[in-house]
C-alpha atoms as a PDB file:
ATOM      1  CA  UNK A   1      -7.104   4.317  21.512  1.00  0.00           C
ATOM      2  CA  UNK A   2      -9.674   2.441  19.218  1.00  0.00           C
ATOM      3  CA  UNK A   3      -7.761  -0.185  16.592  1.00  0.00           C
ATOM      4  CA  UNK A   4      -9.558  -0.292  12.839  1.00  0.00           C
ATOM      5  CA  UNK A   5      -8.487  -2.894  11.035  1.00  0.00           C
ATOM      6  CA  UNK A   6      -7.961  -2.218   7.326  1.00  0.00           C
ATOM      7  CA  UNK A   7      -8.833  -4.342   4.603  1.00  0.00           C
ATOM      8  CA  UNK A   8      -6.765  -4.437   1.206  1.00  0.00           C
ATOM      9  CA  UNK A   9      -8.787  -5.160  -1.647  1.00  0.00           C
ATOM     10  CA  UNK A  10      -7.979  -6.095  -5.239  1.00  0.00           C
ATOM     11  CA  UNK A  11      -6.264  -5.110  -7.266  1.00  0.00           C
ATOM     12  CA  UNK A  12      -4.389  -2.733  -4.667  1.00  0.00           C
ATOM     13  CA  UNK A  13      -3.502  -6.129  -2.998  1.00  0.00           C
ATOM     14  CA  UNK A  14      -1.934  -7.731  -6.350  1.00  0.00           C
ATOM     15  CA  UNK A  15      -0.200  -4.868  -6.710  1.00  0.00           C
ATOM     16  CA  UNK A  16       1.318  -5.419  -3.345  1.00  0.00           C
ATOM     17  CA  UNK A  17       1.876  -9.187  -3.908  1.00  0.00           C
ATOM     18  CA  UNK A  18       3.612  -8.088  -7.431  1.00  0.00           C
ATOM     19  CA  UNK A  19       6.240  -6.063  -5.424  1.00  0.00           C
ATOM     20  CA  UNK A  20       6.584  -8.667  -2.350  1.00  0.00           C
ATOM     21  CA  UNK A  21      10.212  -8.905  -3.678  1.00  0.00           C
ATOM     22  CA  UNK A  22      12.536  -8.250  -0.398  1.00  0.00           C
ATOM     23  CA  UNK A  23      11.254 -10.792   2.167  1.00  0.00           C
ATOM     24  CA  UNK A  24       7.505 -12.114   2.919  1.00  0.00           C
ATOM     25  CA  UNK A  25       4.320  -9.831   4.415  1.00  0.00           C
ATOM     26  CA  UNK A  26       4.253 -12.363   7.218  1.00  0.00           C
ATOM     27  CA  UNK A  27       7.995 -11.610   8.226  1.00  0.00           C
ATOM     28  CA  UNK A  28       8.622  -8.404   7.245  1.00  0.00           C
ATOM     29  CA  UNK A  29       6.054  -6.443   6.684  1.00  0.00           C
ATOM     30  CA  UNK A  30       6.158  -3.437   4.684  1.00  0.00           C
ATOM     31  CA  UNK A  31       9.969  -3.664   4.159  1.00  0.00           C
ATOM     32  CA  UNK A  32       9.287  -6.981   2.436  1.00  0.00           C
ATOM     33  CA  UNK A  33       7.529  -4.909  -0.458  1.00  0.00           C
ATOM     34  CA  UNK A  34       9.788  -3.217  -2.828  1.00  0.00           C
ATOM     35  CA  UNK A  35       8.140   0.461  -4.169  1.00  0.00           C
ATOM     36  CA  UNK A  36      10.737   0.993  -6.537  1.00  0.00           C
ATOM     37  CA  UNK A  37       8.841   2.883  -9.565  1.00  0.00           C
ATOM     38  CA  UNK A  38      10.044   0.297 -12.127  1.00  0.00           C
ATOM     39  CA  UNK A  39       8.651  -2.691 -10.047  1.00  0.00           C
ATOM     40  CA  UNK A  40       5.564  -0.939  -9.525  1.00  0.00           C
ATOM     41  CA  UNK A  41       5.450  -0.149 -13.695  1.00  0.00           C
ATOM     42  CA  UNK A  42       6.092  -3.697 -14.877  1.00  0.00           C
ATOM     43  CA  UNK A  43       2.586  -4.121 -12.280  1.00  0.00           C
ATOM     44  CA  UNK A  44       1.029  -1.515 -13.869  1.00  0.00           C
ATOM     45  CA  UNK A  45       1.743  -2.782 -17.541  1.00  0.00           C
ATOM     46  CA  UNK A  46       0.434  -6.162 -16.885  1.00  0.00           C
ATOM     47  CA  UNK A  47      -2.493  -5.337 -15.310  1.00  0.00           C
ATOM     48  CA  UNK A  48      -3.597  -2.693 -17.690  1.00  0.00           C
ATOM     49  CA  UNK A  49      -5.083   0.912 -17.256  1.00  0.00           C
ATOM     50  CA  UNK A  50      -8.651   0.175 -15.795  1.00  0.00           C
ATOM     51  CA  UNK A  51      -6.880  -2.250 -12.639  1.00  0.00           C
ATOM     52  CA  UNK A  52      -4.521   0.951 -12.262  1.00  0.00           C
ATOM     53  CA  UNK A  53      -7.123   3.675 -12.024  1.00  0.00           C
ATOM     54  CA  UNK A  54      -9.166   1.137  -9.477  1.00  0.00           C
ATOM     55  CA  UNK A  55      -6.339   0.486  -7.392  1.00  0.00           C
ATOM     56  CA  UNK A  56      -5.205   4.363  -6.808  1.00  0.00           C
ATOM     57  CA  UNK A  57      -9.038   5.153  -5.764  1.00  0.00           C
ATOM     58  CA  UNK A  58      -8.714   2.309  -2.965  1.00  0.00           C
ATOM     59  CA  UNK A  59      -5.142   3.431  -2.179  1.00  0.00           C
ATOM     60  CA  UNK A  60      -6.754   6.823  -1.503  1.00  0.00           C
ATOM     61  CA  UNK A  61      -9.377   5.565  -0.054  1.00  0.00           C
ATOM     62  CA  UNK A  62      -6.801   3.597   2.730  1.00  0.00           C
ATOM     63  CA  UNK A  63      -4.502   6.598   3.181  1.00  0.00           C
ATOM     64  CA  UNK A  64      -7.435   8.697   4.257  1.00  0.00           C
ATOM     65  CA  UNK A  65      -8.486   6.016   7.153  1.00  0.00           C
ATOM     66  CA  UNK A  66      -4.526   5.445   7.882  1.00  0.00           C
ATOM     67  CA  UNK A  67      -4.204   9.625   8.310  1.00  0.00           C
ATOM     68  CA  UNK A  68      -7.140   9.822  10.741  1.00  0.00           C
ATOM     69  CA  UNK A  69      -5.184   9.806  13.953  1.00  0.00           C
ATOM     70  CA  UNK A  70      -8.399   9.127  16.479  1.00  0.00           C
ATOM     71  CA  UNK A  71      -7.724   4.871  15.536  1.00  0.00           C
ATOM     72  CA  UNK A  72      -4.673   2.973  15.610  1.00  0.00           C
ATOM     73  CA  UNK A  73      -5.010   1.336  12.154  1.00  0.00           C
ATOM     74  CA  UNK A  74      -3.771  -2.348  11.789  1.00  0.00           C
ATOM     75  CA  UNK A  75      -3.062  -4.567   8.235  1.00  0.00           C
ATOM     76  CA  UNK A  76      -3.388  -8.027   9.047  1.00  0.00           C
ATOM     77  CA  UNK A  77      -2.528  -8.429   4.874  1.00  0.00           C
ATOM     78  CA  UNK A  78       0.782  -5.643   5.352  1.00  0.00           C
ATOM     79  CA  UNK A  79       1.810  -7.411   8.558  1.00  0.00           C
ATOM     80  CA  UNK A  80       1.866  -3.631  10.507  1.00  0.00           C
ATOM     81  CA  UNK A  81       0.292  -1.993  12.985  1.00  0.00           C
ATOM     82  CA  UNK A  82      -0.004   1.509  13.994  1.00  0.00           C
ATOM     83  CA  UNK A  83       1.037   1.650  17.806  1.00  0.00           C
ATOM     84  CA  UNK A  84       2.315   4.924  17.432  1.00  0.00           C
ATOM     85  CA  UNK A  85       2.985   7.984  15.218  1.00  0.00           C
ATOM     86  CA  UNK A  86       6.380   7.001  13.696  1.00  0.00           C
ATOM     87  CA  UNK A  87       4.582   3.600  12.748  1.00  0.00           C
ATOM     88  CA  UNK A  88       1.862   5.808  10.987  1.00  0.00           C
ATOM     89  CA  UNK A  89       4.393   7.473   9.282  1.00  0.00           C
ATOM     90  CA  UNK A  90       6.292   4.519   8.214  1.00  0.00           C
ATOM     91  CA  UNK A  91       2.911   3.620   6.654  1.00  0.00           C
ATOM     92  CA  UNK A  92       1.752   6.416   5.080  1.00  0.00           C
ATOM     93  CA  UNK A  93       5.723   7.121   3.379  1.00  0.00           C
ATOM     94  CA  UNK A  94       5.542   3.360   2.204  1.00  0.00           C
ATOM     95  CA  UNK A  95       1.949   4.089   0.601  1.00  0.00           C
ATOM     96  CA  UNK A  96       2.691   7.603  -0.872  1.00  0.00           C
ATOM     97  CA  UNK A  97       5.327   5.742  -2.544  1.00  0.00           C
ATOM     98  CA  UNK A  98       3.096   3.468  -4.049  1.00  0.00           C
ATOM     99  CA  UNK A  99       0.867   5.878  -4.924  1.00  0.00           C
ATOM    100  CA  UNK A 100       3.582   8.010  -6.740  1.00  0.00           C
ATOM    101  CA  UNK A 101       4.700   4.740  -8.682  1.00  0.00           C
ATOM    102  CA  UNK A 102       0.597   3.751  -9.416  1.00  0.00           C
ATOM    103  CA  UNK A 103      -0.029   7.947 -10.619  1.00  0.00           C
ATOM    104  CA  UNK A 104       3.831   7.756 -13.013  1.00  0.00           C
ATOM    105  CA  UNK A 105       1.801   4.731 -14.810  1.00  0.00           C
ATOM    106  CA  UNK A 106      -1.430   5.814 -14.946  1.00  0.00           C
ATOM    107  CA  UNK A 107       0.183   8.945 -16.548  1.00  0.00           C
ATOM    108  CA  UNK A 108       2.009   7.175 -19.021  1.00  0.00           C
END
């Protein structure tokens, strides 16, 4: 299987840095990244409504690649790699999360 490599641009990616709060990328990964709602809100509050709209199109725009199953799909940035479907999944669950915490601000 073909491997894309996914870029994560700003301000998705300062988002990500915001909630780096468990460990470090370049340990952990994703678990390193905390997507509790609050976390993601204080982001959300201090980077204001425009950087919040911006960085739920480019989350969209990486869940879409990340859910097309004919690549495996690796984050140098997120420290993870797709090598198989439970991988995906871990992926996609830790990015709908974000997503739900990016939509609860951009709501607010």
């Amino acid at each position: 299987m073909a491997e894309v490599s996914v870029e994560m641009p700003s301000p998705l990616s300062e988002c990500i840095i915001f909630c780096e709060v468990e460990c470090v990328r370049g340990c952990c990964g994703i678990d390193a990244v905390s997507t509790d709602p609050a976390l993601i809100g204080a982001w959300c509050r201090q980077a204001g409504s425009d950087a919040v709209v911006e960085a739920r199109v480019q989350l969209a725009e990486l869940i879409e690649a990340i859910e097309d199953r004919s690549h495996a799909v690796t984050s140098t940035f997120l420290n993870h790699r797709t090598h198989d479907d439970a991988a995906r999944c871990e992926l996609l669950d830790f990015l709908a999360a974000f997503e739900t915490g990016l939509a609860a601000c951009d709501a607010a």
